[in-house]
PDB file of N, CA and C in Angstrom:
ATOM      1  N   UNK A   1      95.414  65.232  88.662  1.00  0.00           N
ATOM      2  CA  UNK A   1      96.599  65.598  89.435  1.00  0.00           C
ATOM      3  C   UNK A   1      96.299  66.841  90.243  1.00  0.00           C
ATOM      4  N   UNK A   2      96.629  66.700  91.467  1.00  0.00           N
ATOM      5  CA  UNK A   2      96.557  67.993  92.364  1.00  0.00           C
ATOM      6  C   UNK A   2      97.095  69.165  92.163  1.00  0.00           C
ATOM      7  N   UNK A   3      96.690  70.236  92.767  1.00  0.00           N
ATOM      8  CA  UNK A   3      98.321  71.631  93.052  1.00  0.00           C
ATOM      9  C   UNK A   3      99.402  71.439  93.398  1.00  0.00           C
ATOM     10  N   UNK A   4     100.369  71.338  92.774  1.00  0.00           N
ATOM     11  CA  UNK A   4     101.255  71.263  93.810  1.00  0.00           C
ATOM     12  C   UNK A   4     102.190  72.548  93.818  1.00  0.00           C
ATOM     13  N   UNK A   5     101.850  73.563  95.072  1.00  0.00           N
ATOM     14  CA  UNK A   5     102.495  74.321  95.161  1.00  0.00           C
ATOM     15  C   UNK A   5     104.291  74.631  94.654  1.00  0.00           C
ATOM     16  N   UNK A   6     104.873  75.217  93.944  1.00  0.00           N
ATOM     17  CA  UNK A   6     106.151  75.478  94.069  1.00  0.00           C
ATOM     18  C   UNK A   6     107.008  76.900  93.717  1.00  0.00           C
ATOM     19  N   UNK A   7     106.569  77.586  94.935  1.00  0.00           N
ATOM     20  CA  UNK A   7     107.209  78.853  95.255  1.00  0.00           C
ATOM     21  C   UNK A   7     108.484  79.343  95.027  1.00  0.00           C
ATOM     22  N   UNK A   8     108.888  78.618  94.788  1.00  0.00           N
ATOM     23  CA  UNK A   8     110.607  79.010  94.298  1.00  0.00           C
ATOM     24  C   UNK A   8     110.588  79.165  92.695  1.00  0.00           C
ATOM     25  N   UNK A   9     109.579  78.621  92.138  1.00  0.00           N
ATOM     26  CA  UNK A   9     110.010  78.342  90.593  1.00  0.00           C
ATOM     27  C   UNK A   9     108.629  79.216  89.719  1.00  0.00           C
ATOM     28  N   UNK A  10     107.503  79.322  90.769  1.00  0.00           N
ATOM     29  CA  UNK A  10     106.577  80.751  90.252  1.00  0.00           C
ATOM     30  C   UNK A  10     106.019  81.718  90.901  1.00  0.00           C
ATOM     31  N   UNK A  11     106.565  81.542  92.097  1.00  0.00           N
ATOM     32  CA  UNK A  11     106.124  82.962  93.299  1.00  0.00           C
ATOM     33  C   UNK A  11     106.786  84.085  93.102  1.00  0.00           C
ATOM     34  N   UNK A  12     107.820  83.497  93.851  1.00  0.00           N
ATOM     35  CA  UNK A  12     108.976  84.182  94.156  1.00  0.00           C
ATOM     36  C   UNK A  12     109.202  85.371  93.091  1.00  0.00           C
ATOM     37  N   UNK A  13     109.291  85.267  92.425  1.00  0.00           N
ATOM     38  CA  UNK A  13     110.198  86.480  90.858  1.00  0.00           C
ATOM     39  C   UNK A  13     108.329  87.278  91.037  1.00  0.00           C
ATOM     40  N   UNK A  14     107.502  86.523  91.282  1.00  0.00           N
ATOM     41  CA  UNK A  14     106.330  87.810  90.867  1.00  0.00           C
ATOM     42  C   UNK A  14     106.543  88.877  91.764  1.00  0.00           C
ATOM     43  N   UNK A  15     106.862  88.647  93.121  1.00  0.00           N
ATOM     44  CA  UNK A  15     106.684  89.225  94.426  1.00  0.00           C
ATOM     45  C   UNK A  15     107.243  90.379  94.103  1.00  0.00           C
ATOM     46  N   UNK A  16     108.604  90.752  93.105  1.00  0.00           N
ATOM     47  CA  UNK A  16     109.155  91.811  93.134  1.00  0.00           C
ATOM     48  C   UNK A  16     108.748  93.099  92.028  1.00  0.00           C
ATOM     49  N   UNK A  17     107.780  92.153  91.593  1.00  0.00           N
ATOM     50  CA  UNK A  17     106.875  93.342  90.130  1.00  0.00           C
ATOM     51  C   UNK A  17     105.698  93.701  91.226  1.00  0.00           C
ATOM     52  N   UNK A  18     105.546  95.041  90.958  1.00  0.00           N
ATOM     53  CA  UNK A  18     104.065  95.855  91.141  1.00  0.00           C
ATOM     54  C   UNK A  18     103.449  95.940  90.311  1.00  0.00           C
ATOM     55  N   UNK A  19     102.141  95.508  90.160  1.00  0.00           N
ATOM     56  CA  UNK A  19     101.245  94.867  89.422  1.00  0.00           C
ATOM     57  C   UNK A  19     100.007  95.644  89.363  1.00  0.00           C
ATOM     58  N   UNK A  20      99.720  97.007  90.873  1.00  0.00           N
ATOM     59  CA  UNK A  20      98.491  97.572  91.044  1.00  0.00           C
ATOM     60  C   UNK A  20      99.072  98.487  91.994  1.00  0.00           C
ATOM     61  N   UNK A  21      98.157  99.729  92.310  1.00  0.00           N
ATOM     62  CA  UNK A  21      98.450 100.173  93.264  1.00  0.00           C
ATOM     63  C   UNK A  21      96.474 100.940  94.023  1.00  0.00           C
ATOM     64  N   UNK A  22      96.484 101.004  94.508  1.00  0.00           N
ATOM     65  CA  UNK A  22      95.353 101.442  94.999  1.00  0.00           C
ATOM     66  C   UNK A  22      95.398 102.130  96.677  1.00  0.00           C
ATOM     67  N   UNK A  23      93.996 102.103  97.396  1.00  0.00           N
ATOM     68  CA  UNK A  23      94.365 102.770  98.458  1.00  0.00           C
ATOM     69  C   UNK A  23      93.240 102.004  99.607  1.00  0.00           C
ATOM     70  N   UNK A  24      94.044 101.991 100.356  1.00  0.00           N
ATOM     71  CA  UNK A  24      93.675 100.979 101.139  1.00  0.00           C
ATOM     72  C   UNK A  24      93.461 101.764 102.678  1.00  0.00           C
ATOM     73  N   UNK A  25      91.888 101.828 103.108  1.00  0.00           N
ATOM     74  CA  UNK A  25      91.922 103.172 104.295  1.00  0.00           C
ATOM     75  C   UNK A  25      92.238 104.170 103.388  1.00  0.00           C
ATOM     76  N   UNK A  26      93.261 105.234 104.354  1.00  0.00           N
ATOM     77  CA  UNK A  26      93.934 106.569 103.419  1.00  0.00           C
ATOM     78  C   UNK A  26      95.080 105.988 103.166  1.00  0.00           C
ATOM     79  N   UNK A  27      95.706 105.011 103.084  1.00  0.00           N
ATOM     80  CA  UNK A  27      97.106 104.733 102.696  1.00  0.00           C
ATOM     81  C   UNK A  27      96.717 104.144 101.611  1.00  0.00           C
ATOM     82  N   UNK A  28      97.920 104.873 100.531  1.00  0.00           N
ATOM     83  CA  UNK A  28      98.562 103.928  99.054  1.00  0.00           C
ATOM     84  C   UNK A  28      99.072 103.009  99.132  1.00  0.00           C
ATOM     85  N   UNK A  29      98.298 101.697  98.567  1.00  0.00           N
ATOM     86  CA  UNK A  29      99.305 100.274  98.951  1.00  0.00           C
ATOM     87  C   UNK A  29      99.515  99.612  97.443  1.00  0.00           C
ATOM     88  N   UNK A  30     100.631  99.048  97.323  1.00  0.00           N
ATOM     89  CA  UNK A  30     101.090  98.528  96.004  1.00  0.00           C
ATOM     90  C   UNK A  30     100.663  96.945  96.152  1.00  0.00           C
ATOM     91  N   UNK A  31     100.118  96.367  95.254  1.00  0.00           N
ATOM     92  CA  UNK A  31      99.317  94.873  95.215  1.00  0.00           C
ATOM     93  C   UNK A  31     100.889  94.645  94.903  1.00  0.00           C
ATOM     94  N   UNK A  32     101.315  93.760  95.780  1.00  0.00           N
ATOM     95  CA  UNK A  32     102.592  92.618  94.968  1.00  0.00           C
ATOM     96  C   UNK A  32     102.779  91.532  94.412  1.00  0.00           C
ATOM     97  N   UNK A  33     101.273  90.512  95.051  1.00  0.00           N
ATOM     98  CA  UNK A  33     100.996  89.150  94.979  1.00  0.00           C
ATOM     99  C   UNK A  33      99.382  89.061  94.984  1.00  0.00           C
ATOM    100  N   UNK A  34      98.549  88.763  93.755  1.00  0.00           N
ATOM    101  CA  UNK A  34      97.552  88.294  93.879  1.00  0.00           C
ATOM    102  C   UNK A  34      97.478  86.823  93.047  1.00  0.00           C
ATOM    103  N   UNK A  35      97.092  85.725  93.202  1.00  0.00           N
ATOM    104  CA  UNK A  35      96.591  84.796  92.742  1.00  0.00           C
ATOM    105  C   UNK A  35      95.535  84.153  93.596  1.00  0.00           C
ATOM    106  N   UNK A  36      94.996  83.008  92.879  1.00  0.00           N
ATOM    107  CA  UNK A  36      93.225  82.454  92.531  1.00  0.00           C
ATOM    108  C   UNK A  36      93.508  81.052  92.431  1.00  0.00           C
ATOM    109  N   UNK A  37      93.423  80.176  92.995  1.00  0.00           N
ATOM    110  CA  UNK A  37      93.405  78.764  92.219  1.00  0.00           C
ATOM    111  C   UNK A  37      92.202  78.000  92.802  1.00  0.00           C
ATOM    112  N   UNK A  38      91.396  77.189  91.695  1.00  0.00           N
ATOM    113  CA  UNK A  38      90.500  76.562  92.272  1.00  0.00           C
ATOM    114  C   UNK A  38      90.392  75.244  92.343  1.00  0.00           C
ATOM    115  N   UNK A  39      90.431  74.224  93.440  1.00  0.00           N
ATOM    116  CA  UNK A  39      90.781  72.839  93.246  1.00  0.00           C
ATOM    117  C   UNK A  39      89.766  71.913  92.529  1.00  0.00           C
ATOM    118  N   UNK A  40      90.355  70.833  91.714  1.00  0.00           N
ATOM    119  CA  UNK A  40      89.134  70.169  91.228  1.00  0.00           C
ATOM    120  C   UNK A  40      87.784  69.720  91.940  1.00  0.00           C
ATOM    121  N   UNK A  41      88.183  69.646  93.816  1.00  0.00           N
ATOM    122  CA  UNK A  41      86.611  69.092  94.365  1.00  0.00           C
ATOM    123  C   UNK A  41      86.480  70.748  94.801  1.00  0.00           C
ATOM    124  N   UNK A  42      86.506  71.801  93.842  1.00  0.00           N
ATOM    125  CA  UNK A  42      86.287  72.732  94.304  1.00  0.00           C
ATOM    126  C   UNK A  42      86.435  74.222  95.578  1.00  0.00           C
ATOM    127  N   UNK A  43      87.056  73.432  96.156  1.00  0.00           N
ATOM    128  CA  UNK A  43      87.998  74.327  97.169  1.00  0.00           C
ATOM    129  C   UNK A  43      88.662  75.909  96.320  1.00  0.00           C
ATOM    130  N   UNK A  44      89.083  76.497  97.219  1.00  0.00           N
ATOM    131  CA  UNK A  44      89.898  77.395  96.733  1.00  0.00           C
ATOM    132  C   UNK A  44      90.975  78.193  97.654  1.00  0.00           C
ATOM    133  N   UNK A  45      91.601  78.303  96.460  1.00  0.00           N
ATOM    134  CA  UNK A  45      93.300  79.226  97.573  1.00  0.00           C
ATOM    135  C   UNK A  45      92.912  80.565  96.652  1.00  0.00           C
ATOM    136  N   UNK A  46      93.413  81.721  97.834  1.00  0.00           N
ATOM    137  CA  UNK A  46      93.370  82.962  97.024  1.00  0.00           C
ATOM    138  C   UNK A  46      94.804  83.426  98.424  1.00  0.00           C
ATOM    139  N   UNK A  47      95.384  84.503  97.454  1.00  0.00           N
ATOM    140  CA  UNK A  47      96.621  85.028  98.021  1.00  0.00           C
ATOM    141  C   UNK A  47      96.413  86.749  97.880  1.00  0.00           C
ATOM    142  N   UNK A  48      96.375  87.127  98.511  1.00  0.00           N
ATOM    143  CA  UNK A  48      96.339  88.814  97.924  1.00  0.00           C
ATOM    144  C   UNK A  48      96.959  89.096  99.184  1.00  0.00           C
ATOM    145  N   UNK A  49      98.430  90.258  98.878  1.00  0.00           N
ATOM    146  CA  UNK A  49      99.481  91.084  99.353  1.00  0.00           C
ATOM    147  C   UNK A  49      99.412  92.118  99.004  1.00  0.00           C
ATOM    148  N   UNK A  50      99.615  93.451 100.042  1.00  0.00           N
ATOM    149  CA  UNK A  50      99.681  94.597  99.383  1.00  0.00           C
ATOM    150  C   UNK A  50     101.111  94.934 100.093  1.00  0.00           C
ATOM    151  N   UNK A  51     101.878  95.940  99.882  1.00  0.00           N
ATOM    152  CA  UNK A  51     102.494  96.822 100.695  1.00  0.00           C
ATOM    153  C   UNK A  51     102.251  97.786 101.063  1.00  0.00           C
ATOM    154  N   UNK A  52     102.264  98.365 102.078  1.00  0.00           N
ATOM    155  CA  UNK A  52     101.795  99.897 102.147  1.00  0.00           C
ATOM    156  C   UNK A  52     102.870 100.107 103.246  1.00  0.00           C
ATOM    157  N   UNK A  53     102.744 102.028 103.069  1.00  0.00           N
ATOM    158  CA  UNK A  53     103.652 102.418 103.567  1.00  0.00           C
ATOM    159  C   UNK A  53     103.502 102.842 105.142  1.00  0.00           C
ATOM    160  N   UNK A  54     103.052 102.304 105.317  1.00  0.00           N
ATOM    161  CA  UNK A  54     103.627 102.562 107.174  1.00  0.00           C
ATOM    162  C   UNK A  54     102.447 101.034 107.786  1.00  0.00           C
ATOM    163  N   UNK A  55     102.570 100.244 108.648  1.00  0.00           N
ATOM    164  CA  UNK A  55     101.904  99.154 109.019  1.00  0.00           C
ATOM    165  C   UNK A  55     100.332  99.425 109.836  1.00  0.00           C
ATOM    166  N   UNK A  56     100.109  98.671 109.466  1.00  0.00           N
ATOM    167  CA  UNK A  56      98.309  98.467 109.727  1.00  0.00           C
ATOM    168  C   UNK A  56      97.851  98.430 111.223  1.00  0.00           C
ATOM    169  N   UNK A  57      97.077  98.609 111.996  1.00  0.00           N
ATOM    170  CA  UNK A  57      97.286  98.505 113.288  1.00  0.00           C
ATOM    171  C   UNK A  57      97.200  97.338 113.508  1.00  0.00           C
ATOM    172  N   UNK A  58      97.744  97.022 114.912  1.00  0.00           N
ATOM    173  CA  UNK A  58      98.312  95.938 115.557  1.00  0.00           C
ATOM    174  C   UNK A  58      98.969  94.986 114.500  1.00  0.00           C
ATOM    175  N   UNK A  59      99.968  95.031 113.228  1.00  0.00           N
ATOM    176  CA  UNK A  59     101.025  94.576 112.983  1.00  0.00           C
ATOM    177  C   UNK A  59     101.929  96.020 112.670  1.00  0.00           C
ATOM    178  N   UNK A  60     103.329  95.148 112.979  1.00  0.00           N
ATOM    179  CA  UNK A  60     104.332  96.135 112.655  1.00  0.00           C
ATOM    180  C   UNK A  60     105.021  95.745 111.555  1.00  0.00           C
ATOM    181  N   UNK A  61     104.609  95.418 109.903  1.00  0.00           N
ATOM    182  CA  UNK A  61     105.832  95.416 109.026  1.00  0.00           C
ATOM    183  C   UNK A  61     104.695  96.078 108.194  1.00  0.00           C
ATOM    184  N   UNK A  62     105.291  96.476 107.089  1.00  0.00           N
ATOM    185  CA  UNK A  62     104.560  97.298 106.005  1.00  0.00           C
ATOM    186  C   UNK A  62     103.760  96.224 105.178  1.00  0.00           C
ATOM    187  N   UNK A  63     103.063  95.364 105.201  1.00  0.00           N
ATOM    188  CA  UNK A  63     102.390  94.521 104.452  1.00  0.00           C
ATOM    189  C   UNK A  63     100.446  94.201 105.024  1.00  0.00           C
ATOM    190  N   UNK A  64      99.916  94.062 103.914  1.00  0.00           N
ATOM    191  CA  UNK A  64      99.057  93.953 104.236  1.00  0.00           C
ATOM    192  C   UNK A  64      98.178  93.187 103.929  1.00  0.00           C
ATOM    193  N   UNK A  65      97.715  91.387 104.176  1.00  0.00           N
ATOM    194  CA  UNK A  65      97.333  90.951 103.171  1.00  0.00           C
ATOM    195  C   UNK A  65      96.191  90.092 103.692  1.00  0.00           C
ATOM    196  N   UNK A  66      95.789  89.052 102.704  1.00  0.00           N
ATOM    197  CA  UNK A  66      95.044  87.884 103.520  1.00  0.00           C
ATOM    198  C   UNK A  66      94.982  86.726 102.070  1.00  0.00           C
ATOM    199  N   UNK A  67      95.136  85.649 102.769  1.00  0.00           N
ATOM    200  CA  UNK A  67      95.339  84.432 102.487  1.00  0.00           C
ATOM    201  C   UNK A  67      94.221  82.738 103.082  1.00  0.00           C
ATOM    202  N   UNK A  68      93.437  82.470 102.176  1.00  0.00           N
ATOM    203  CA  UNK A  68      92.488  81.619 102.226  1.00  0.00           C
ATOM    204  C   UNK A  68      92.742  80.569 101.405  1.00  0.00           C
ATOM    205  N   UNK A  69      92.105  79.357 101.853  1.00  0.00           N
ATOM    206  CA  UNK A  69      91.871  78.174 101.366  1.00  0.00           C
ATOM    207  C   UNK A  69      90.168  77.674 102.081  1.00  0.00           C
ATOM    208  N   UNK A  70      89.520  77.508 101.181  1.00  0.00           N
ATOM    209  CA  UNK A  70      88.671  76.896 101.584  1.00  0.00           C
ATOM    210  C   UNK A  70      87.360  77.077 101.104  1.00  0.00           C
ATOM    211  N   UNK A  71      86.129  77.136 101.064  1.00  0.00           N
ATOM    212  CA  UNK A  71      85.171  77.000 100.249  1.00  0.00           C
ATOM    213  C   UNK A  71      84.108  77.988 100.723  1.00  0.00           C
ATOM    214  N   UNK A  72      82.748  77.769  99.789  1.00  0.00           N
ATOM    215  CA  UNK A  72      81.939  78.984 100.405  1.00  0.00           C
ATOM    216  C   UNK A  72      81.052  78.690 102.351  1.00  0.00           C
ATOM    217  N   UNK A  73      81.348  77.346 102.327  1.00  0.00           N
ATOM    218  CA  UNK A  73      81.112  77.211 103.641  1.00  0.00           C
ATOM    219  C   UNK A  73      82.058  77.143 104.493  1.00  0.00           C
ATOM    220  N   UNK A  74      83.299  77.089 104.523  1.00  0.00           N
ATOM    221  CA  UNK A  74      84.277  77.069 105.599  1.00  0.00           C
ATOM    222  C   UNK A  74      85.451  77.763 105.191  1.00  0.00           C
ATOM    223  N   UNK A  75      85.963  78.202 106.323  1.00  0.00           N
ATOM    224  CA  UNK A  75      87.615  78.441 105.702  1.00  0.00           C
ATOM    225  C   UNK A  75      88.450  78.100 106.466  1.00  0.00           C
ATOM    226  N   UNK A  76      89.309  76.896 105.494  1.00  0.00           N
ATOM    227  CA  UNK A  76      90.063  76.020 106.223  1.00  0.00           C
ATOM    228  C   UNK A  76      91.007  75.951 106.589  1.00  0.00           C
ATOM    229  N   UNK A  77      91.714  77.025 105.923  1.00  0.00           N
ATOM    230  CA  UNK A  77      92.753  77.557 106.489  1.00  0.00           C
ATOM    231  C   UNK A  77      93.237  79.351 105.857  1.00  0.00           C
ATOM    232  N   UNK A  78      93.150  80.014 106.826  1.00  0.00           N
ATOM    233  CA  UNK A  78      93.413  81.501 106.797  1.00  0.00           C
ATOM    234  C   UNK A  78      94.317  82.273 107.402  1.00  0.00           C
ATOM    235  N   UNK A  79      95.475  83.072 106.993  1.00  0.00           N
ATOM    236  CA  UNK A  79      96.303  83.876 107.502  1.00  0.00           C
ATOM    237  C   UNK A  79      95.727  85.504 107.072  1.00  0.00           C
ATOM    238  N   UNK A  80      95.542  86.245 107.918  1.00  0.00           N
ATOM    239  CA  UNK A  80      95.124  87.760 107.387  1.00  0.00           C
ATOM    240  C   UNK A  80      95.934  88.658 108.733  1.00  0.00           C
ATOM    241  N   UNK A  81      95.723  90.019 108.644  1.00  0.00           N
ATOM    242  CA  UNK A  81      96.050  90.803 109.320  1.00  0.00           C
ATOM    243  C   UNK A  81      95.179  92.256 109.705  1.00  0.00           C
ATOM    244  N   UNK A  82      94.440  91.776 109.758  1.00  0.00           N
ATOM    245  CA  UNK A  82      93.173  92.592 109.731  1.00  0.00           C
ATOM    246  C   UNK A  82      93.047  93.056 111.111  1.00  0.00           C
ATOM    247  N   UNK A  83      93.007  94.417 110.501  1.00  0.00           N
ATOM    248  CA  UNK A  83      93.040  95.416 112.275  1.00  0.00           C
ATOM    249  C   UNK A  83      91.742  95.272 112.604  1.00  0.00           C
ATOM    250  N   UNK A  84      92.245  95.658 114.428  1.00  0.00           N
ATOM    251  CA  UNK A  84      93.324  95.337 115.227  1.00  0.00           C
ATOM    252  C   UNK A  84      93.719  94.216 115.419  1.00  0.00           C
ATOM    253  N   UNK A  85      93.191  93.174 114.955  1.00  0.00           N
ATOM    254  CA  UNK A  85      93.829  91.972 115.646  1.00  0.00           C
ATOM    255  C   UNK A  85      95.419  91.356 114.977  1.00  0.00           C
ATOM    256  N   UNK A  86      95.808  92.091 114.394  1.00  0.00           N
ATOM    257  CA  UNK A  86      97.235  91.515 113.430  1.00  0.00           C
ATOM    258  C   UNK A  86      97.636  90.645 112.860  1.00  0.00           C
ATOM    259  N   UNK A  87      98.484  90.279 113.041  1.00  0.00           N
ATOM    260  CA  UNK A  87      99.004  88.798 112.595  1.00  0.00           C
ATOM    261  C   UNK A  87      98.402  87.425 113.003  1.00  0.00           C
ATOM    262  N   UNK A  88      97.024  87.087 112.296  1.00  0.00           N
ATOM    263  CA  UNK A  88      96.764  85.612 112.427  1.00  0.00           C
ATOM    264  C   UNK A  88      96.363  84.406 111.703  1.00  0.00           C
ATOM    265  N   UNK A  89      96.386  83.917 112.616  1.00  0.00           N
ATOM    266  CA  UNK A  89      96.224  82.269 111.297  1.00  0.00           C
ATOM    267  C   UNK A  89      94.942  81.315 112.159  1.00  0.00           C
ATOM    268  N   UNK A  90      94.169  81.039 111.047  1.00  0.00           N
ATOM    269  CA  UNK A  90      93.075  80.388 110.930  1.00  0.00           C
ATOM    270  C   UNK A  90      93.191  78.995 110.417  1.00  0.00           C
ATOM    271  N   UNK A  91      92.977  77.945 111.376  1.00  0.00           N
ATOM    272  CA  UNK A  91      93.134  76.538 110.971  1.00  0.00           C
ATOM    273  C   UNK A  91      92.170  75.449 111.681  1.00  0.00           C
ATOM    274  N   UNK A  92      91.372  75.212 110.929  1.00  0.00           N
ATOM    275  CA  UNK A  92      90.677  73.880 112.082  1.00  0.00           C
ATOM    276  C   UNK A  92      89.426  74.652 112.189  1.00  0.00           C
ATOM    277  N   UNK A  93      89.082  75.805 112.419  1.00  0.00           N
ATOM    278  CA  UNK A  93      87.951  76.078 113.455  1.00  0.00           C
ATOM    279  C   UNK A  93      88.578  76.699 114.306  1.00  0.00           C
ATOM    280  N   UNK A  94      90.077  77.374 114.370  1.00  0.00           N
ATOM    281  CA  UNK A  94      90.685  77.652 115.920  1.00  0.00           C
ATOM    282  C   UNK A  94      91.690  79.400 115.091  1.00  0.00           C
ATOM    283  N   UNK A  95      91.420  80.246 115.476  1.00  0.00           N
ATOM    284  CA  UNK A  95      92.408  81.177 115.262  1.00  0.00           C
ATOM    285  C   UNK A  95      93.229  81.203 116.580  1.00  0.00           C
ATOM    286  N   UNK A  96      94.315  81.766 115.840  1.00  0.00           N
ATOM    287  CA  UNK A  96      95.603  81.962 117.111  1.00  0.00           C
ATOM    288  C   UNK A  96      96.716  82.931 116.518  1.00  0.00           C
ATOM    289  N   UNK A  97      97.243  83.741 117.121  1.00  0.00           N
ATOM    290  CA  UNK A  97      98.106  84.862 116.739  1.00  0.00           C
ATOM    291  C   UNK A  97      99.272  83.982 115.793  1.00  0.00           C
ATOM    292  N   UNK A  98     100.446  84.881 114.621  1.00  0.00           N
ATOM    293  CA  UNK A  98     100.966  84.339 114.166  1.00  0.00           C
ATOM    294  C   UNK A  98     101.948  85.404 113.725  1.00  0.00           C
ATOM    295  N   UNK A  99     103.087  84.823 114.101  1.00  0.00           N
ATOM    296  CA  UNK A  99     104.358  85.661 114.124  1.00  0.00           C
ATOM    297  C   UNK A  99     105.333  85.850 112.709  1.00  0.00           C
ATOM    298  N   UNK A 100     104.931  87.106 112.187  1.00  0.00           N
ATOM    299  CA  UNK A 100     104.935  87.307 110.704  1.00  0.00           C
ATOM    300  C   UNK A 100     106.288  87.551 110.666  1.00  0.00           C
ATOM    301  N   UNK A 101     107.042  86.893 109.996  1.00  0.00           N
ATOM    302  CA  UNK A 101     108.802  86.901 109.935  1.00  0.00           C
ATOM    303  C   UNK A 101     109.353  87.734 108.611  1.00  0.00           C
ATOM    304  N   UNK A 102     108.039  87.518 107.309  1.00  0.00           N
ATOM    305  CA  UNK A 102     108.101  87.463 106.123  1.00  0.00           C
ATOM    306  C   UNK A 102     107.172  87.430 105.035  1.00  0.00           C
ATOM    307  N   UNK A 103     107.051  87.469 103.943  1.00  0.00           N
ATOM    308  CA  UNK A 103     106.230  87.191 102.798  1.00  0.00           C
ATOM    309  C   UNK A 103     106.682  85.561 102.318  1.00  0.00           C
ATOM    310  N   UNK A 104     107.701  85.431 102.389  1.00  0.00           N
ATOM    311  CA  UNK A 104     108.302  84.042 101.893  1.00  0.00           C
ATOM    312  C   UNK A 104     107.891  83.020 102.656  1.00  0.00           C
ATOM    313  N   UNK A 105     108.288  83.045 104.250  1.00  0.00           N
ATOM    314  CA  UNK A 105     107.914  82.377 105.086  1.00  0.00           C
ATOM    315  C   UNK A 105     106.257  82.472 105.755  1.00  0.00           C
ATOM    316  N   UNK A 106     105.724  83.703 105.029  1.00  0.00           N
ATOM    317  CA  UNK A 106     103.731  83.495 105.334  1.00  0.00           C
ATOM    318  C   UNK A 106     103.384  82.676 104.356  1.00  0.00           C
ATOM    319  N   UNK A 107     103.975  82.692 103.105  1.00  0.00           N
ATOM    320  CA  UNK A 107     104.174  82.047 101.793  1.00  0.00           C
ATOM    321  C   UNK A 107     103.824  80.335 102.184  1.00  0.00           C
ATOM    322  N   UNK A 108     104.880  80.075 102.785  1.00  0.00           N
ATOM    323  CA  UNK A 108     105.296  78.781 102.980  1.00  0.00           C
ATOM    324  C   UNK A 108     104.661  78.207 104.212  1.00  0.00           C
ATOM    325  N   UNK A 109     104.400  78.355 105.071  1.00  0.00           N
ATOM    326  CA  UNK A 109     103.130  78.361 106.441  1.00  0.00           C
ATOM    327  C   UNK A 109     101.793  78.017 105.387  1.00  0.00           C
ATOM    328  N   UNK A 110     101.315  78.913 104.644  1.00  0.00           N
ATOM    329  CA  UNK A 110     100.423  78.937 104.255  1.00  0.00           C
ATOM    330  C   UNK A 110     100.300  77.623 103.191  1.00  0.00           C
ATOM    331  N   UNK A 111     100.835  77.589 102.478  1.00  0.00           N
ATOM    332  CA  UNK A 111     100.885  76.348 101.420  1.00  0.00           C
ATOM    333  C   UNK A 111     101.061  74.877 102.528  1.00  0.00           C
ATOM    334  N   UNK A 112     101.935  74.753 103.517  1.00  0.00           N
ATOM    335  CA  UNK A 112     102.247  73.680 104.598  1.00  0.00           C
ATOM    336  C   UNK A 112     101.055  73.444 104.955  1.00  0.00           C
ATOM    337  N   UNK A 113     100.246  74.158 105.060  1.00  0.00           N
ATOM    338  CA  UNK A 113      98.427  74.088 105.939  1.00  0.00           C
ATOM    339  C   UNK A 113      98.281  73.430 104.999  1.00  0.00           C
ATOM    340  N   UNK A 114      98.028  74.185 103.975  1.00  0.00           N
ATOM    341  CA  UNK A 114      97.238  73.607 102.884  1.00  0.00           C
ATOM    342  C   UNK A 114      97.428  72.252 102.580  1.00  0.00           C
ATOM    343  N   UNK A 115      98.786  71.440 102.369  1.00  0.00           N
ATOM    344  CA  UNK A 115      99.074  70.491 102.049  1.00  0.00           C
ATOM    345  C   UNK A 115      98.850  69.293 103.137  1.00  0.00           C
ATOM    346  N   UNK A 116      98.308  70.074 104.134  1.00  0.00           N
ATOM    347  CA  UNK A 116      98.631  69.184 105.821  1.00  0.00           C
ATOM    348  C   UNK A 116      96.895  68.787 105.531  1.00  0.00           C
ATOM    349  N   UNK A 117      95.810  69.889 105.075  1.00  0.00           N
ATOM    350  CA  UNK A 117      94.684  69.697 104.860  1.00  0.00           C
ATOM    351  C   UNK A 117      94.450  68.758 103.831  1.00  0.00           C
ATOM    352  N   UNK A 118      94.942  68.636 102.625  1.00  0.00           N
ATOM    353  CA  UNK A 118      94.420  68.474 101.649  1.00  0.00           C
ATOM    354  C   UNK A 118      95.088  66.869 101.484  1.00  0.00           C
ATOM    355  N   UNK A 119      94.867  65.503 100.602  1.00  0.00           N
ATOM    356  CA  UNK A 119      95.357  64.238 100.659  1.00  0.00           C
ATOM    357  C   UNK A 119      95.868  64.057  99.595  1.00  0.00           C
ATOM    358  N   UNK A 120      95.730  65.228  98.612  1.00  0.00           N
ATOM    359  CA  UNK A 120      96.082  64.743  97.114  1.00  0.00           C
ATOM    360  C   UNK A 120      97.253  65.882  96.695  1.00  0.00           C
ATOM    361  N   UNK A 121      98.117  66.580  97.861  1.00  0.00           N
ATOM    362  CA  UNK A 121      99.667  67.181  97.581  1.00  0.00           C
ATOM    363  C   UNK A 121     100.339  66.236  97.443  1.00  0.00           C
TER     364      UNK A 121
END
């Protein structure tokens, strides 16, 4: 049986515990969301969120994270925010800017890829 993502019933409630805090550059950022999952043909999703207190260059909300699926040769689908380039998403072979609304809704983008990639959601 596959992953089957469901964010409402084990994401969600972690998002609001701080779990780590460390320092990221010179800014203190609080880890909110890390998980690891590895698929049976081997693939993998990893999620890591931080918050920090003032935004990263070229995004403007206090978060800071990056989000993968995919293996040691490709990555098949990626959302990160990695200065300067900000808010983007990695799919196909093709990056393209991506308009960060949320944690819930990068949440859910991100798992939608995944499931759009994968045949056994």
């Amino acid at each position: 049986m596959g992953f089957v993502p469901q964010p409402t019933l084990w994401l969600f409630p972690a998002l609001t515990t701080a779990i780590a805090v460390a320092t990221i550059g010179r800014m203190t950022a609080t880890l909110i969301h890390r998980k690891r999952h590895t698929f049976a043909d081997g693939k993998v999703m990893e999620i890591v969120i931080w918050e920090v207190p003032e935004p990263v260059a070229g995004s403007t909300h206090c978060y800071k994270y990056r989000l993968f699926y995919g293996d040691h040769q490709e990555r098949t689908v990626g959302y990160d925010n990695e200065r300067p380039k900000g808010d983007h998403r990695h799919y196909g072979g093709c990056e393209e800017a991506y308009l960060f609304t949320g944690v819930e809704q990068l949440l859910t983008d991100f798992y939608d890829d995944i499931a759009q990639r994968r045949n056994d959601l």
